[in-house]
PDB file of N, CA and C in Angstrom:
ATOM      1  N   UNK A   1       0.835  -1.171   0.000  1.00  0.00           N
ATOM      2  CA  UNK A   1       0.000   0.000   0.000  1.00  0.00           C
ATOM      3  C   UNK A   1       0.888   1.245   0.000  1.00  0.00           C
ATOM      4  N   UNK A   2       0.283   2.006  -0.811  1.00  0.00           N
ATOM      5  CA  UNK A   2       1.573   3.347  -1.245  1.00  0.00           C
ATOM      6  C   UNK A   2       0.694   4.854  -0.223  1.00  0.00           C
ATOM      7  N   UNK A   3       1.057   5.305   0.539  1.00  0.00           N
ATOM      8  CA  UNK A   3       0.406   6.355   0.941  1.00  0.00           C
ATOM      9  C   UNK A   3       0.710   7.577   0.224  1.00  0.00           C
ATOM     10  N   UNK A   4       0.187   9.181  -0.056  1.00  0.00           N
ATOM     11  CA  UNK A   4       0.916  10.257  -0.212  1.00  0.00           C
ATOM     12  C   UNK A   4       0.443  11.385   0.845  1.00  0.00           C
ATOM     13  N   UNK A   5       1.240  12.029   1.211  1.00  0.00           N
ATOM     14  CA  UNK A   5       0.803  13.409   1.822  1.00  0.00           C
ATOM     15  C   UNK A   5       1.259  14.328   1.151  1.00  0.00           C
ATOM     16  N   UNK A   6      -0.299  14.976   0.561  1.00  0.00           N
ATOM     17  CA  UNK A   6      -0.238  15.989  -0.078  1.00  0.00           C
ATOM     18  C   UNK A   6       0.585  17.724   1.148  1.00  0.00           C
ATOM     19  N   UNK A   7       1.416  18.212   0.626  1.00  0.00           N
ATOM     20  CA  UNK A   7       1.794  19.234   1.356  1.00  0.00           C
ATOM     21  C   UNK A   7       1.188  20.718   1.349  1.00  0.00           C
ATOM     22  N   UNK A   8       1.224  20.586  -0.056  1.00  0.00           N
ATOM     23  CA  UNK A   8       0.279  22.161  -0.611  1.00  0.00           C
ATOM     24  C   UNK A   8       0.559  21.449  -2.424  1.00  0.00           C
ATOM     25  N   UNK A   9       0.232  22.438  -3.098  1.00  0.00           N
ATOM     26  CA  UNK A   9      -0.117  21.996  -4.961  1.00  0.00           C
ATOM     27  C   UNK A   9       0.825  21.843  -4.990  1.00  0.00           C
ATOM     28  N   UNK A  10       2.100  21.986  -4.622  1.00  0.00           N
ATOM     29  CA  UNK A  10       3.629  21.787  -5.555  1.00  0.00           C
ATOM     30  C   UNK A  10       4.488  20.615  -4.726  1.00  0.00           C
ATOM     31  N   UNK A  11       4.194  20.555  -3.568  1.00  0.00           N
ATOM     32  CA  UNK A  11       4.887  19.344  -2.234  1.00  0.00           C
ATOM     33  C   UNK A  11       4.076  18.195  -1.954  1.00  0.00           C
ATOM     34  N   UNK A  12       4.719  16.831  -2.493  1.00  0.00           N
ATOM     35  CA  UNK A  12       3.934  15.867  -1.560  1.00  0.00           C
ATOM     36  C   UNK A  12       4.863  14.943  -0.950  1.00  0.00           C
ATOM     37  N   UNK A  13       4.750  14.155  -0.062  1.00  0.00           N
ATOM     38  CA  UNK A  13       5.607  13.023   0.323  1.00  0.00           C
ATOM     39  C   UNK A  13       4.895  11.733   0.258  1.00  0.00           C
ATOM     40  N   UNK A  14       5.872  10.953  -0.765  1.00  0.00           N
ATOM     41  CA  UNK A  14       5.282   9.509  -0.831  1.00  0.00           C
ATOM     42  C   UNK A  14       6.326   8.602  -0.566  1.00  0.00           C
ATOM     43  N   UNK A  15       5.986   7.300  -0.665  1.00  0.00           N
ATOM     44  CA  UNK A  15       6.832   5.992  -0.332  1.00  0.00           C
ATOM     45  C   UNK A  15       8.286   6.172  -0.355  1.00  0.00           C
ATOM     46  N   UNK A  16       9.045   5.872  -0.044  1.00  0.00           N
ATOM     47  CA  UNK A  16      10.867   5.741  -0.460  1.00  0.00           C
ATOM     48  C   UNK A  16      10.818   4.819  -1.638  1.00  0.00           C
ATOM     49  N   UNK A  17      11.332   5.293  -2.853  1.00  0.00           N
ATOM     50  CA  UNK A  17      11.439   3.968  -4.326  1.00  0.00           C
ATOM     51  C   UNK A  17      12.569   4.409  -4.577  1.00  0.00           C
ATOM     52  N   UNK A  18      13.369   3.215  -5.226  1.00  0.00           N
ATOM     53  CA  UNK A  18      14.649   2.899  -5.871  1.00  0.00           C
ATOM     54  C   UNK A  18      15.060   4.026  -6.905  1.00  0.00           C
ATOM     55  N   UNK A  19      14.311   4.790  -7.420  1.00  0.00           N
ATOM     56  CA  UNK A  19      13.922   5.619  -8.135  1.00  0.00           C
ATOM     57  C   UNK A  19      14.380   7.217  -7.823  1.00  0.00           C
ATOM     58  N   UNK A  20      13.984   7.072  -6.514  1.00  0.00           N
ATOM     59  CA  UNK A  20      14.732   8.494  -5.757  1.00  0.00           C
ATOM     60  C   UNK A  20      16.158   8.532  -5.322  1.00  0.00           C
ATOM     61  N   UNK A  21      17.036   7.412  -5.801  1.00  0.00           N
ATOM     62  CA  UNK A  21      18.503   7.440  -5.242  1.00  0.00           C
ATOM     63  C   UNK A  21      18.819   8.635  -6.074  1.00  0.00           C
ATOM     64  N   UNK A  22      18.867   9.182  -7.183  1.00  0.00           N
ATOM     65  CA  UNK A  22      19.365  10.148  -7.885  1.00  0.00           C
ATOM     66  C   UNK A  22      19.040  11.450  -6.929  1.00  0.00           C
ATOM     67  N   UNK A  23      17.952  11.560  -6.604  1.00  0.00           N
ATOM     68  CA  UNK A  23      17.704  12.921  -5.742  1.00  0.00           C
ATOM     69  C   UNK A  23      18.003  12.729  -4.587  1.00  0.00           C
ATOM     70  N   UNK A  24      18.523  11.990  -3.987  1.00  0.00           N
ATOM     71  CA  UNK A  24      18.554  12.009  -2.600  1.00  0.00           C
ATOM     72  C   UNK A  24      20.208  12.283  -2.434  1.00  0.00           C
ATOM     73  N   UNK A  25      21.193  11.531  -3.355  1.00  0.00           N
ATOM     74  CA  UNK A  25      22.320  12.142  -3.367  1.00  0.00           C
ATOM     75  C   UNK A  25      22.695  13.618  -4.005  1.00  0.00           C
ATOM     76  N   UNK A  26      22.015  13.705  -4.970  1.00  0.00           N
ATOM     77  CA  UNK A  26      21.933  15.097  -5.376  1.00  0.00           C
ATOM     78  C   UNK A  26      21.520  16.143  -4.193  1.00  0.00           C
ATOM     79  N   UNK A  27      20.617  15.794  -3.318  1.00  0.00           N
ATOM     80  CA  UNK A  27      20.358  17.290  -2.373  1.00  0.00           C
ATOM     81  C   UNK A  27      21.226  16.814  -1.242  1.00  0.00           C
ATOM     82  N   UNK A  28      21.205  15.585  -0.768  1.00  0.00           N
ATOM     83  CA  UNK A  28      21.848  15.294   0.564  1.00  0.00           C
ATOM     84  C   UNK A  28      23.544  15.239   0.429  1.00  0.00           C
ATOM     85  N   UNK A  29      23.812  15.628  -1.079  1.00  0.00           N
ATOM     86  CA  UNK A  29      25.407  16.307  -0.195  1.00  0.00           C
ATOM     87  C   UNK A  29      25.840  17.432  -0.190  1.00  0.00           C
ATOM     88  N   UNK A  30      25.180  18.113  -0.188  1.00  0.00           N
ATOM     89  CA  UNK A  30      24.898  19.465   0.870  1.00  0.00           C
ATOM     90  C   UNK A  30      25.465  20.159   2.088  1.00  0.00           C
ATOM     91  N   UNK A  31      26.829  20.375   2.525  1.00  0.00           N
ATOM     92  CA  UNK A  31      26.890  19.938   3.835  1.00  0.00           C
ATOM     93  C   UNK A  31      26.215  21.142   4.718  1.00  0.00           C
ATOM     94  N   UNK A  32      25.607  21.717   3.980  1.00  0.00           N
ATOM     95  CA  UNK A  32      24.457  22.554   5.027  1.00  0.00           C
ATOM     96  C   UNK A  32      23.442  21.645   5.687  1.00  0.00           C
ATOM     97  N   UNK A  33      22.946  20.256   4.719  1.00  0.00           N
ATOM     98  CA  UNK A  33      22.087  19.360   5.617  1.00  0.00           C
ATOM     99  C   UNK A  33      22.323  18.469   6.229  1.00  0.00           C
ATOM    100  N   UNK A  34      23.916  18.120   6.038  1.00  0.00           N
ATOM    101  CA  UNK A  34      24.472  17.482   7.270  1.00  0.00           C
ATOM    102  C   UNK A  34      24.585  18.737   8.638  1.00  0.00           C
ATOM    103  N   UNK A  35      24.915  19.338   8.262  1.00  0.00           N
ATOM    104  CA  UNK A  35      25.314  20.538   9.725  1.00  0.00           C
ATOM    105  C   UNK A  35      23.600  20.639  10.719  1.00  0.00           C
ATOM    106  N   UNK A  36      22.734  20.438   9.521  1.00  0.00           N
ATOM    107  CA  UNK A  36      21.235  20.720  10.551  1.00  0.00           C
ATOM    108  C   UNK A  36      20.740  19.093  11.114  1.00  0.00           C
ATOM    109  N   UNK A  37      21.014  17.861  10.714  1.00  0.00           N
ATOM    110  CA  UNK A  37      20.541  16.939  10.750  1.00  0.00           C
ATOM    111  C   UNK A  37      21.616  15.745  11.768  1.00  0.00           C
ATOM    112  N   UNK A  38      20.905  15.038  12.245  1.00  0.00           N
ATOM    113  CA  UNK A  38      21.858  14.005  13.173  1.00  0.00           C
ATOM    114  C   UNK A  38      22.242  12.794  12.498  1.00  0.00           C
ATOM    115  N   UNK A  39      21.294  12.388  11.308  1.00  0.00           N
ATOM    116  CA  UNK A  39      21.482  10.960  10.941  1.00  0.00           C
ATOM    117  C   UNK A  39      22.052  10.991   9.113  1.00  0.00           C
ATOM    118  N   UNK A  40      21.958  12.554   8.809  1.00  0.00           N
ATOM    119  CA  UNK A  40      22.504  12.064   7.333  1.00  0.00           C
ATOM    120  C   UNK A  40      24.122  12.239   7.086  1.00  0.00           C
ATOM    121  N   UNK A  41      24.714  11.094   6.557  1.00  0.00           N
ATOM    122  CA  UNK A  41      26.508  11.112   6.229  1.00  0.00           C
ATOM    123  C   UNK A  41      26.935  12.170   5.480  1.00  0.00           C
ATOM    124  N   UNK A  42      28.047  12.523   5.713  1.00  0.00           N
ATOM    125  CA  UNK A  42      28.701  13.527   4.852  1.00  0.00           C
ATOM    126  C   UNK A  42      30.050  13.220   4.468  1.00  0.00           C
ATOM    127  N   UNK A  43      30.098  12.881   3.402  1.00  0.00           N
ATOM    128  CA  UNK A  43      29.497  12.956   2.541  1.00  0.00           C
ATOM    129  C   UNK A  43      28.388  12.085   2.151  1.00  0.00           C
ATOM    130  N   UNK A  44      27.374  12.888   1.194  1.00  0.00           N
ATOM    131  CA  UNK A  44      26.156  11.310   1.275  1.00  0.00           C
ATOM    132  C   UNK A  44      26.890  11.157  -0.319  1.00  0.00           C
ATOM    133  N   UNK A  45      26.998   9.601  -0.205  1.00  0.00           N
ATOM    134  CA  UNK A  45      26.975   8.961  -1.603  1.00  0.00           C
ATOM    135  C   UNK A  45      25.951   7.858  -1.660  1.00  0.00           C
ATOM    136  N   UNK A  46      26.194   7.305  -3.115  1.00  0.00           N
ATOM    137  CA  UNK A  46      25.449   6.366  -3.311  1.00  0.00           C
ATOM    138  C   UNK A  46      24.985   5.206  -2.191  1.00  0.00           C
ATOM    139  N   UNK A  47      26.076   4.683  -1.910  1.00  0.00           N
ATOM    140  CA  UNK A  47      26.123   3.917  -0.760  1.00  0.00           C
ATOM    141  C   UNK A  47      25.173   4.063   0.367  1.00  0.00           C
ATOM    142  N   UNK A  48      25.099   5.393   0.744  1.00  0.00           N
ATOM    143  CA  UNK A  48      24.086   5.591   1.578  1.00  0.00           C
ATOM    144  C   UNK A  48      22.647   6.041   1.152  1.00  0.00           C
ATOM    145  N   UNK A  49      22.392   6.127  -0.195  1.00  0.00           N
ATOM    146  CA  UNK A  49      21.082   6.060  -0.800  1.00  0.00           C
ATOM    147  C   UNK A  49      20.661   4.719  -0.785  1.00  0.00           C
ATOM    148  N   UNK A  50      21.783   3.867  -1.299  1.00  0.00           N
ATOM    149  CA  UNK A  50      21.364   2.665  -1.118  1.00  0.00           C
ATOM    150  C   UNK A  50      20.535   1.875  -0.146  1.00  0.00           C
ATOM    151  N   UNK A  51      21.584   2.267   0.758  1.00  0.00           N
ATOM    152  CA  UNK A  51      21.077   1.597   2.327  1.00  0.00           C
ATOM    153  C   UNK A  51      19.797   2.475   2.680  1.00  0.00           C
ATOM    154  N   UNK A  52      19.304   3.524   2.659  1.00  0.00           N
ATOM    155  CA  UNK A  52      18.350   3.986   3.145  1.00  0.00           C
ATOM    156  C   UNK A  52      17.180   3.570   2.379  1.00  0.00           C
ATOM    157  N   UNK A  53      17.230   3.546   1.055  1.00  0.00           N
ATOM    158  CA  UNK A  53      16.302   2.506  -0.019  1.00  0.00           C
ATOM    159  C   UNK A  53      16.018   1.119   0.699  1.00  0.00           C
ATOM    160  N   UNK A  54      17.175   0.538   0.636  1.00  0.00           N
ATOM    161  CA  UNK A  54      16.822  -0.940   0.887  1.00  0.00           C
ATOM    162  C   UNK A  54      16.122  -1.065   2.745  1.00  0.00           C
ATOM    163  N   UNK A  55      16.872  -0.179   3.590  1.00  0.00           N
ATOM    164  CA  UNK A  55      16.008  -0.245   5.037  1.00  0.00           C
ATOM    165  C   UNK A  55      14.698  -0.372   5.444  1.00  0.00           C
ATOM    166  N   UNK A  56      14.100   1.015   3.761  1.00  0.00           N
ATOM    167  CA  UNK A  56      12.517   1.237   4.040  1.00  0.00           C
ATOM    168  C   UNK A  56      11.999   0.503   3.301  1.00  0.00           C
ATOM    169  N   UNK A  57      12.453  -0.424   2.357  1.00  0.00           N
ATOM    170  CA  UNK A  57      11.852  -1.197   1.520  1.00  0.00           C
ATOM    171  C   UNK A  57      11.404  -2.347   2.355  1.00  0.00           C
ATOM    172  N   UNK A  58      12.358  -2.569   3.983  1.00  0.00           N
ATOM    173  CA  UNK A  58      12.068  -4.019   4.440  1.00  0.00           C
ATOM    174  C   UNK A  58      10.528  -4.184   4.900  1.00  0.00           C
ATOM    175  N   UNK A  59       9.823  -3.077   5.774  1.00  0.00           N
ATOM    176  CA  UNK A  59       8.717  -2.818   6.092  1.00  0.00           C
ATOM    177  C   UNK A  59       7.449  -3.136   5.282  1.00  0.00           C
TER     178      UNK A  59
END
C-alpha cells in the first residue's frame, strides 16, 4: 500500500522507491544538511542512498 501526503499543490511526500537514489544524493550532499541533521553522512553517496532505499523497503 503506497500512501501520499499531499503538502500544498507543488509538495507531496510519498513511499521511499529505488527511483529516488538520484535525488537524494543530489540534495543530501549538501553539507548545510548534514550541519542541521543528526542521521545524514557527509558525505552522502550512493552507498548511503542505497542503504536507506533498501532499510525502508524491508517494512
Amino acid at each position: 500500500m503506497s500512501y501520499i501526503i499531499k503538502v500544498d499543490h507543488q509538495i507531496h511526500l510519498d513511499a521511499i522507491k529505488p527511483t529516488d537514489k538520484h535525488r537524494y544524493v543530489e540534495l543530501f550532499k549538501e553539507k548545510e544538511i548534514y550541519d542541521h541533521t543528526l542521521a545524514i553522512p557527509f558525505p552522502y553517496s550512493e552507498a548511503d542512498a542505497d542503504w536507506w532505499i533498501n532499510e525502508n523497503q524491508k517494512s
